[in-house]
C-alpha atoms as a PDB file:
ATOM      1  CA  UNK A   1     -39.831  38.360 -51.223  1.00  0.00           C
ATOM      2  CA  UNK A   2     -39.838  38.771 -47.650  1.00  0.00           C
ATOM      3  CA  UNK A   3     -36.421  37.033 -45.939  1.00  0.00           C
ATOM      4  CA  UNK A   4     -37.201  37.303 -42.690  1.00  0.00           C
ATOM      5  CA  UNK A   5     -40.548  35.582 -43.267  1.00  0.00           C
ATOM      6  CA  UNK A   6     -39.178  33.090 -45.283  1.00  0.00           C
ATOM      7  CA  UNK A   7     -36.200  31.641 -42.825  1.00  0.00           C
ATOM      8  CA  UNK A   8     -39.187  31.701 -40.197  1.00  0.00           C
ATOM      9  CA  UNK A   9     -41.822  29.444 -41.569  1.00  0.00           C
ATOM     10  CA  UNK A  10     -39.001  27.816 -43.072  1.00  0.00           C
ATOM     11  CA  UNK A  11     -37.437  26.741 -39.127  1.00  0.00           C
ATOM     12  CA  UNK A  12     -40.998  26.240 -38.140  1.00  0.00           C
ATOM     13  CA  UNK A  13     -41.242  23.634 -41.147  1.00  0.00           C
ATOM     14  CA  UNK A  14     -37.618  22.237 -40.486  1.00  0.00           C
ATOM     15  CA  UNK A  15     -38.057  21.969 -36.716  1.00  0.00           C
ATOM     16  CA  UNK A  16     -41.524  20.063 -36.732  1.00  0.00           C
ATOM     17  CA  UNK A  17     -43.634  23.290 -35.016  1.00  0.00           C
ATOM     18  CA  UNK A  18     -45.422  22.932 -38.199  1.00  0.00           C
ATOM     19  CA  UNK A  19     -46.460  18.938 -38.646  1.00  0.00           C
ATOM     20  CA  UNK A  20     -45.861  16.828 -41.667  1.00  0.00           C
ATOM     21  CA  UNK A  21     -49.478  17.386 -43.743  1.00  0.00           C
ATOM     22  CA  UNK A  22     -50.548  20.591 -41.792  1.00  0.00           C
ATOM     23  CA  UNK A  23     -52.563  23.511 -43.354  1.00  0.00           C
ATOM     24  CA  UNK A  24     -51.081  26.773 -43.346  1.00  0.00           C
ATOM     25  CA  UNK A  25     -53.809  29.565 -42.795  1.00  0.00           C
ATOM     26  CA  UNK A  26     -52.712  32.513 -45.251  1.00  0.00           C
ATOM     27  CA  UNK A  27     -55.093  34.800 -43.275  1.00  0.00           C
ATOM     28  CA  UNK A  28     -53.890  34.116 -40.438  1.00  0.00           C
ATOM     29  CA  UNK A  29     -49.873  34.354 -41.877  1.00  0.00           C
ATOM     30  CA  UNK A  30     -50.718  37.345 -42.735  1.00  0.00           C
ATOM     31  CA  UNK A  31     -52.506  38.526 -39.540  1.00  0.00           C
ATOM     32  CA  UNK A  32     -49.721  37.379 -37.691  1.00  0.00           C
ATOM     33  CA  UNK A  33     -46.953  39.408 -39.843  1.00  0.00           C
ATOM     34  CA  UNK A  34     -48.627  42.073 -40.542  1.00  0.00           C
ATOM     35  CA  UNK A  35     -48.299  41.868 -44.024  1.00  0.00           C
ATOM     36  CA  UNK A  36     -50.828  41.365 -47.234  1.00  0.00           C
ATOM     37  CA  UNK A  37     -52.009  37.379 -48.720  1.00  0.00           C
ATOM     38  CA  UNK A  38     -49.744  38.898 -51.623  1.00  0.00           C
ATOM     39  CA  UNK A  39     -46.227  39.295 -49.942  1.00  0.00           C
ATOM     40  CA  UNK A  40     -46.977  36.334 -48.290  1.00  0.00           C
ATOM     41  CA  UNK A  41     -47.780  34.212 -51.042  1.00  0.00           C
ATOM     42  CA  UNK A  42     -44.828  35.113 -52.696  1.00  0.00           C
ATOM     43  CA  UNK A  43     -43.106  33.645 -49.526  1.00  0.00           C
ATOM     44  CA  UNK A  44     -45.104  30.287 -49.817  1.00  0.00           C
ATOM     45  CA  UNK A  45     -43.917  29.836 -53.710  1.00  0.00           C
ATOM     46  CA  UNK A  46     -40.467  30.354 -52.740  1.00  0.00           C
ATOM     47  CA  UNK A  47     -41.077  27.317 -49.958  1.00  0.00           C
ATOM     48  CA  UNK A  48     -42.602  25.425 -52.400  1.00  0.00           C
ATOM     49  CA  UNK A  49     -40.306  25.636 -54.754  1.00  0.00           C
ATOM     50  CA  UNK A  50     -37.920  24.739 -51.951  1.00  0.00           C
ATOM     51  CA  UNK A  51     -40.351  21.619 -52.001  1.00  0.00           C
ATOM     52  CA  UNK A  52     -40.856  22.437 -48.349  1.00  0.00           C
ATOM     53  CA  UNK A  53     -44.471  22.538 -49.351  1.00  0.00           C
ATOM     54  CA  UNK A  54     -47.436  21.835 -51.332  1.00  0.00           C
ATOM     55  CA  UNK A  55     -49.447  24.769 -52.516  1.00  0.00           C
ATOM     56  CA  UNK A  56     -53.237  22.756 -53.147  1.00  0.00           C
ATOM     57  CA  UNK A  57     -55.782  24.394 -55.632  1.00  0.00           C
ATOM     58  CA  UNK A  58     -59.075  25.575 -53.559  1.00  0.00           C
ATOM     59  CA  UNK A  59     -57.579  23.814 -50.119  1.00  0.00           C
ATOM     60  CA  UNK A  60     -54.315  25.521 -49.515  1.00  0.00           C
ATOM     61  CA  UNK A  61     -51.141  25.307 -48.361  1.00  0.00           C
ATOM     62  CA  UNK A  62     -50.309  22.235 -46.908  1.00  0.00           C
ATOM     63  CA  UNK A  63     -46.413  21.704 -44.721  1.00  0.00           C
ATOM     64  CA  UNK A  64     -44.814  18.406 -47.350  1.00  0.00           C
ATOM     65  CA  UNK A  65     -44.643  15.091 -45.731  1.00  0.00           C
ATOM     66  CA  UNK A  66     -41.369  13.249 -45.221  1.00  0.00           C
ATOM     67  CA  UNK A  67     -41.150  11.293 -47.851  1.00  0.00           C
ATOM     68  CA  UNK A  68     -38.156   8.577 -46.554  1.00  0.00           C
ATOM     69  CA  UNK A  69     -37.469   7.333 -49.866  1.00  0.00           C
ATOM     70  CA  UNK A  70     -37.132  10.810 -51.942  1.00  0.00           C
ATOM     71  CA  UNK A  71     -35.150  11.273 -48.821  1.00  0.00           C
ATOM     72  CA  UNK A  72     -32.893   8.374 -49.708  1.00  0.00           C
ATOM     73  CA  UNK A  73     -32.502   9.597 -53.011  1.00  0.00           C
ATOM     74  CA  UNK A  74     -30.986  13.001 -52.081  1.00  0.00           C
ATOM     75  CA  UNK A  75     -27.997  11.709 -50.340  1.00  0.00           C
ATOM     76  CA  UNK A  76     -26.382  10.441 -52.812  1.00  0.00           C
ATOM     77  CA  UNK A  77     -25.893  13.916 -54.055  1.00  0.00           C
ATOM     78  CA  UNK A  78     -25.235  15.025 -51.443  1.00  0.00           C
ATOM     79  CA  UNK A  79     -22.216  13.210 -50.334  1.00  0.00           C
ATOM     80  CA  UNK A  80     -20.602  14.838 -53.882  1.00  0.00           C
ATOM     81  CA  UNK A  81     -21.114  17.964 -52.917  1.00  0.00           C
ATOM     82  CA  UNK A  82     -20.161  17.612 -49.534  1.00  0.00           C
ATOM     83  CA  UNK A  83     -17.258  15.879 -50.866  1.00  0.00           C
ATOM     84  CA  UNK A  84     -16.338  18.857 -53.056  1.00  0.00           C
ATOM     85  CA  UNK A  85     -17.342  21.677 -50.421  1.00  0.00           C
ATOM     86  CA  UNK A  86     -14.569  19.827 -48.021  1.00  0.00           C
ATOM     87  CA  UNK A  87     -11.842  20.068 -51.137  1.00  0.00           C
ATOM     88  CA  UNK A  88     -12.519  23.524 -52.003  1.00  0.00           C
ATOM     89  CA  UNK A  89     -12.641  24.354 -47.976  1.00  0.00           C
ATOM     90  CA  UNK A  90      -9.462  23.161 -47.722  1.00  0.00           C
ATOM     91  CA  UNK A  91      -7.760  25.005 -50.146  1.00  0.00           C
ATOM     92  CA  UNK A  92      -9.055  28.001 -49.092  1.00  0.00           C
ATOM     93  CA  UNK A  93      -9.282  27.869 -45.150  1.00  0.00           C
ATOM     94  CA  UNK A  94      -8.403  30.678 -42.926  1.00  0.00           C
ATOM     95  CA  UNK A  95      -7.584  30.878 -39.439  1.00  0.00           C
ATOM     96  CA  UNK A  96     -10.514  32.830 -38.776  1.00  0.00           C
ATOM     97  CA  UNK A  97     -12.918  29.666 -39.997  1.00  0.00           C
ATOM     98  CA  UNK A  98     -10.873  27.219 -37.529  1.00  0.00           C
ATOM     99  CA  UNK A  99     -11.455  29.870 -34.418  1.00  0.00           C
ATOM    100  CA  UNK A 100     -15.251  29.944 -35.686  1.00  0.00           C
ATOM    101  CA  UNK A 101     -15.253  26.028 -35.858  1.00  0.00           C
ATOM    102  CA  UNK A 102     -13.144  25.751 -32.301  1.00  0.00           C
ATOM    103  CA  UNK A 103     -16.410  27.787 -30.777  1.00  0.00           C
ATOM    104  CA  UNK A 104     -19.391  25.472 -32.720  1.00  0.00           C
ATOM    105  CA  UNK A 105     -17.164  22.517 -31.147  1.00  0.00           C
ATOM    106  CA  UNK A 106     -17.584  23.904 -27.924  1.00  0.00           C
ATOM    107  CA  UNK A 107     -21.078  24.611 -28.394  1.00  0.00           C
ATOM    108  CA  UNK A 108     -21.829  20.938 -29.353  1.00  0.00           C
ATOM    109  CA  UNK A 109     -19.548  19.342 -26.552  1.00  0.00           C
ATOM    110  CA  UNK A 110     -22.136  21.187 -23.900  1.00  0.00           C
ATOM    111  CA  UNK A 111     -24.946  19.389 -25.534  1.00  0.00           C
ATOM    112  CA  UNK A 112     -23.726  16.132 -23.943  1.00  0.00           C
ATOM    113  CA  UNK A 113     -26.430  15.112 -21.594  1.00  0.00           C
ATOM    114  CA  UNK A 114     -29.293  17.991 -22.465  1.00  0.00           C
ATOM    115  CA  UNK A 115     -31.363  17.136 -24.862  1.00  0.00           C
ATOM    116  CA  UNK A 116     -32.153  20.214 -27.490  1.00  0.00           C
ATOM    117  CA  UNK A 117     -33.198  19.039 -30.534  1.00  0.00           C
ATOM    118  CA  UNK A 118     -33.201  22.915 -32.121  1.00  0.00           C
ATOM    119  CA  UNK A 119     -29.752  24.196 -30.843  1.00  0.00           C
ATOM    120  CA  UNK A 120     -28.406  20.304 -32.217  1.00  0.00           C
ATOM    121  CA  UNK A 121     -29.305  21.103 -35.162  1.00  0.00           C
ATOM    122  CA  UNK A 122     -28.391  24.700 -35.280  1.00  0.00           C
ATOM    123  CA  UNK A 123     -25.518  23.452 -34.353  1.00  0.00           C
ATOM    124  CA  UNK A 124     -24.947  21.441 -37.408  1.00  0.00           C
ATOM    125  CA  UNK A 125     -26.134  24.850 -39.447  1.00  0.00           C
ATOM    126  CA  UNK A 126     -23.172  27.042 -38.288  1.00  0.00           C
ATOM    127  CA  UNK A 127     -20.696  24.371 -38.996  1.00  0.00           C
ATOM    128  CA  UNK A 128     -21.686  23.617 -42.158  1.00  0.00           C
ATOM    129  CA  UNK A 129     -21.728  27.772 -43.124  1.00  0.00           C
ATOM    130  CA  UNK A 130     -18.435  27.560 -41.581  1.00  0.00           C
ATOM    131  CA  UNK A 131     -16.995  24.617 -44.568  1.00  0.00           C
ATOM    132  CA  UNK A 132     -19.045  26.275 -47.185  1.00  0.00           C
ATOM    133  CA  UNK A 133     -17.981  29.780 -46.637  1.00  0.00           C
ATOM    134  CA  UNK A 134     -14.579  28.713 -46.267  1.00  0.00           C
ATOM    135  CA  UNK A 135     -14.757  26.610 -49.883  1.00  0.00           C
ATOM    136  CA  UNK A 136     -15.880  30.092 -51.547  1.00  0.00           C
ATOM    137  CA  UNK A 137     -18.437  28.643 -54.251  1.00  0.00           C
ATOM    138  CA  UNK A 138     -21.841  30.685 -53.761  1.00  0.00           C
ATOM    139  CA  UNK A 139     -23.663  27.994 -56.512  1.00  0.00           C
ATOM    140  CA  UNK A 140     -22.503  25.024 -54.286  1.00  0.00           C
ATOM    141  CA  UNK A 141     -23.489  26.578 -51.220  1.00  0.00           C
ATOM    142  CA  UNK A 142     -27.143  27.677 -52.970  1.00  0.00           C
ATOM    143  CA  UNK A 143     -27.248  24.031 -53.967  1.00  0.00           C
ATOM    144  CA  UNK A 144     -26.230  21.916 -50.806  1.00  0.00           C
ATOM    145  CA  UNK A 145     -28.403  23.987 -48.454  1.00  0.00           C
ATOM    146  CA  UNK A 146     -31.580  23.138 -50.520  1.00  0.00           C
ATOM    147  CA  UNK A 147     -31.197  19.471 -50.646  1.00  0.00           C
ATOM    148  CA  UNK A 148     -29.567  19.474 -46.766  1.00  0.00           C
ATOM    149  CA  UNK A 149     -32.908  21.164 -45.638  1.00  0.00           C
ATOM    150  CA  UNK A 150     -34.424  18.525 -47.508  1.00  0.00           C
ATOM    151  CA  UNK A 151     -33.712  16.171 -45.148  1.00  0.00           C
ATOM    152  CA  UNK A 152     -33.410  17.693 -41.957  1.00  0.00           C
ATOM    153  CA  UNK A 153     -36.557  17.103 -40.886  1.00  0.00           C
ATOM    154  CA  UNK A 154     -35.848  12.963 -41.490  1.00  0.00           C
ATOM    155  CA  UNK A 155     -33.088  13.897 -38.887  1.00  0.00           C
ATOM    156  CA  UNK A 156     -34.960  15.672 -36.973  1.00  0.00           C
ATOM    157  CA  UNK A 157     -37.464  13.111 -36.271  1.00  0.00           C
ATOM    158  CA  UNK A 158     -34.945  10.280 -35.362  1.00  0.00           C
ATOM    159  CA  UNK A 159     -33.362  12.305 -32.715  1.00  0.00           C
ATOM    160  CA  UNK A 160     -33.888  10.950 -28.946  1.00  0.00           C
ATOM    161  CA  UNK A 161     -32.869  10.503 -25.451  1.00  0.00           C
ATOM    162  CA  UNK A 162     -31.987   7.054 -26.124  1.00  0.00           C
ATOM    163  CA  UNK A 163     -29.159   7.885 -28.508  1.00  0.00           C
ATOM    164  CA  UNK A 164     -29.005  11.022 -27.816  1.00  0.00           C
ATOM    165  CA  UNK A 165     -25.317  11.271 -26.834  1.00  0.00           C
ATOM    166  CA  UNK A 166     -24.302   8.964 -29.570  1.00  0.00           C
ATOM    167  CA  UNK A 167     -25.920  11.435 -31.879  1.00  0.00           C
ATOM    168  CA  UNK A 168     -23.870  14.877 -30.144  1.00  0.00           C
ATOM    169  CA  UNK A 169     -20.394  12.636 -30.165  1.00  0.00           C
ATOM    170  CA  UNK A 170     -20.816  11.686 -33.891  1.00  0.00           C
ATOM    171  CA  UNK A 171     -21.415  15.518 -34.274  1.00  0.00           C
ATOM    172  CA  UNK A 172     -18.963  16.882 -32.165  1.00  0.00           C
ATOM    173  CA  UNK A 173     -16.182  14.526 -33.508  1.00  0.00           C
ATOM    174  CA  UNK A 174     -17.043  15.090 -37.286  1.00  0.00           C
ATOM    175  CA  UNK A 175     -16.368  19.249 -35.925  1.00  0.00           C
ATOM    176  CA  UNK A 176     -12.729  18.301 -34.004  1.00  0.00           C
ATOM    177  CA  UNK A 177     -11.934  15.951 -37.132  1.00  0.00           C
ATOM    178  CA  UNK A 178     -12.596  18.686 -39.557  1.00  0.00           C
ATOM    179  CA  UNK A 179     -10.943  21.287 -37.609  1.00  0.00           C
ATOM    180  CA  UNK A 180      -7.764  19.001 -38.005  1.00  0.00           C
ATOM    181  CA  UNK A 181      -7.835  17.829 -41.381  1.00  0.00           C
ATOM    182  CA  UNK A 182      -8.500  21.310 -42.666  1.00  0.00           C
ATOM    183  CA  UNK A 183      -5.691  22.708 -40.172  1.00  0.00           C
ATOM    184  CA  UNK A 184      -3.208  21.070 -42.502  1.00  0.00           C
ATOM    185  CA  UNK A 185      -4.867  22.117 -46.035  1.00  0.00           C
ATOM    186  CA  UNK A 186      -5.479  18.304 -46.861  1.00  0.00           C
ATOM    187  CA  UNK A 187      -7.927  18.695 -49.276  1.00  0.00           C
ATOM    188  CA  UNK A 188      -8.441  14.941 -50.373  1.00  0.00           C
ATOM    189  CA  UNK A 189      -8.582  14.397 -46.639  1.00  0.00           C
ATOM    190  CA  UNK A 190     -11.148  16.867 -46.220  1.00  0.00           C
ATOM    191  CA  UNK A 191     -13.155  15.638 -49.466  1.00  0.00           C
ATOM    192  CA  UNK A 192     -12.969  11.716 -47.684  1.00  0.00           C
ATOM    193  CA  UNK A 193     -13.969  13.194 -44.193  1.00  0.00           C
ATOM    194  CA  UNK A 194     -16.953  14.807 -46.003  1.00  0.00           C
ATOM    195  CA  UNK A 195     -18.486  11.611 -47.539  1.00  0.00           C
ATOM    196  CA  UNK A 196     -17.770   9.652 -44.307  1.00  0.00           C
ATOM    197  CA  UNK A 197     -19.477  11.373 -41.894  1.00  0.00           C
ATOM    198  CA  UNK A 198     -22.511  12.013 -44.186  1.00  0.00           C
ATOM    199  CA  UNK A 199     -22.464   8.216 -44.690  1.00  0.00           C
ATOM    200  CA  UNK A 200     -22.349   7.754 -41.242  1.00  0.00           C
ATOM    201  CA  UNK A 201     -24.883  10.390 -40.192  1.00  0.00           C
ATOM    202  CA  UNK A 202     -27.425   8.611 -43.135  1.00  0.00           C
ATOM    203  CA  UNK A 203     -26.658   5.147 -41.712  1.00  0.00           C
ATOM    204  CA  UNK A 204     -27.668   6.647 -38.211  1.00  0.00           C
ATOM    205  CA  UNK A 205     -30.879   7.828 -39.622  1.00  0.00           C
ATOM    206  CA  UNK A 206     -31.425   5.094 -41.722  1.00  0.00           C
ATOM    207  CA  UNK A 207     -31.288   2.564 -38.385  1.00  0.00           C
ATOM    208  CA  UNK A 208     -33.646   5.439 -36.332  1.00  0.00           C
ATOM    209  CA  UNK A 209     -36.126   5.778 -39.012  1.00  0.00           C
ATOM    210  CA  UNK A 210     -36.980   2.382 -39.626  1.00  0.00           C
ATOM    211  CA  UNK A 211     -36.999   1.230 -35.943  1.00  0.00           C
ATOM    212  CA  UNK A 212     -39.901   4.406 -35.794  1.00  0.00           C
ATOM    213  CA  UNK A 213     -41.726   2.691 -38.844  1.00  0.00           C
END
C-alpha cells in the first residue's frame, strides 16, 4: 500500500477538506496521483478498515459520517490506554522527549489568539507521538492512534473562535502538566493526568457538540 497516499486522504478526511457523506472519485484519485484504480484501492480498504470510510457496492466510496454516539463509545477506551501510555511514558522518559515536548508547548502557546484549526490539531499529533514513543509499546501506539483518529473529526468540528482560547489553554496546560509530571518519573501521576485531561477534553466536546445539534 501506498503511505504517502494513505496519511493524505487520511488528513483530508480528518481535517473536514473531505465532508462527512462525500463521494470519493477513484478516477479522479488516481488522475490526481498518478497512480492505477488498483494501488489506490488498496489505499481506500486500508481507510476503510480504519472505518474512516464506507466502500458502497456500484456507488463508491463514500468519506464516514460522524457518528456522535459510536463516538461516545470509543472514549471509554480510550482513557485506558491513555492511562497506560502515560505509565509506561513515565518509566521510560528521556530528556530528549521533554526538550521535544518543551518545543510542541511553545508551538501551542503561539496559537493563543489565531485561530488554526489544522496546526491545533497537529499540535495535539506531535505531543501525543511524543508520550507514546516515550512509553515504547508499538501495539498500544497502533491501537490508540486508530480509535484517536476516530474521533478527531468530532473535535474538529466543535472547534471555534468563541472558545477558541479556552480550547489552546486546556491544550497547552495538559503539554506543561505532562512535561512536569513525567520530569519526575511519576508514573501513577502520569497514568491520572492521562484520564483527566481526556475526560476533560470529551466533556469540552461533549458541551460543543450538542450546543451545534
Amino acid at each position: 500500500m501506498n503511505e504517502e497516499i494513505y496519511r493524505i486522504l487520511q488528513d483530508r478526511i480528518l481535517f473536514l477538506e473531505y465532508e462527512p457523506g462525500r463521494i470519493l472519485n477513484e478516477k479522479v484519485l488516481a488522475a490526481e496521483f498518478g497512480i492505477s484504480r488498483t494501488p489506490l484501492r488498496e489505499v481506500l480498504n486500508r481507510l476503510e478498515w480504519a472505518q474512516l470510510v464506507r466502500i458502497l457496492p456500484r456507488t463508491g466510496t463514500m468519506v464516514a459520517e460522524i457518528d456522535y454516539q459510536k463516538m461516545m463509545n470509543v472514549y471509554p477506551i480510550r482513557l485506558e490506554l491513555e492511562a497506560m501510555a502515560g505509565r509506561l511514558a513515565a518509566e521510560h522518559i528521556a530528556p530528549g522527549h521533554l526538550v521535544r515536548l518543551a518545543a510542541v508547548g511553545e508551538r501551542c502557546a503561539a496559537l493563543q489568539g489565531i485561530v488554526d484549526k489544522n496546526a491545533l490539531v497537529n499540535i495535539d499529533f506531535d505531543f501525543r507521538e511524543i508520550i507514546y514513543d516515550a512509553a515504547e509499546n508499538e501495539v498500544l501506539t497502533g491501537m490508540s492512534g486508530e480509535l484517536y483518529r476516530l474521533t478527531v473529526r468530532l473535535w474538529y468540528v466543535t472547534l471555534d473562535r468563541k472558545s477558541w482560547d479556552e480550547e489552546v489553554h486546556a491544550i497547552l496546560n495538559e503539554i506543561t502538566s505532562s512535561q512536569e509530571v513525567l520530569g519526575r518519573g511519576d508514573a501513577p501521576g502520569m497514568a491520572e493526568l492521562r484520564r483527566a485531561s481526556l475526560i476533560s477534553h470529551l466533556e469540552r466536546i461533549r458541551a460543543k457538540f450538542l450546543a451545534l445539534c
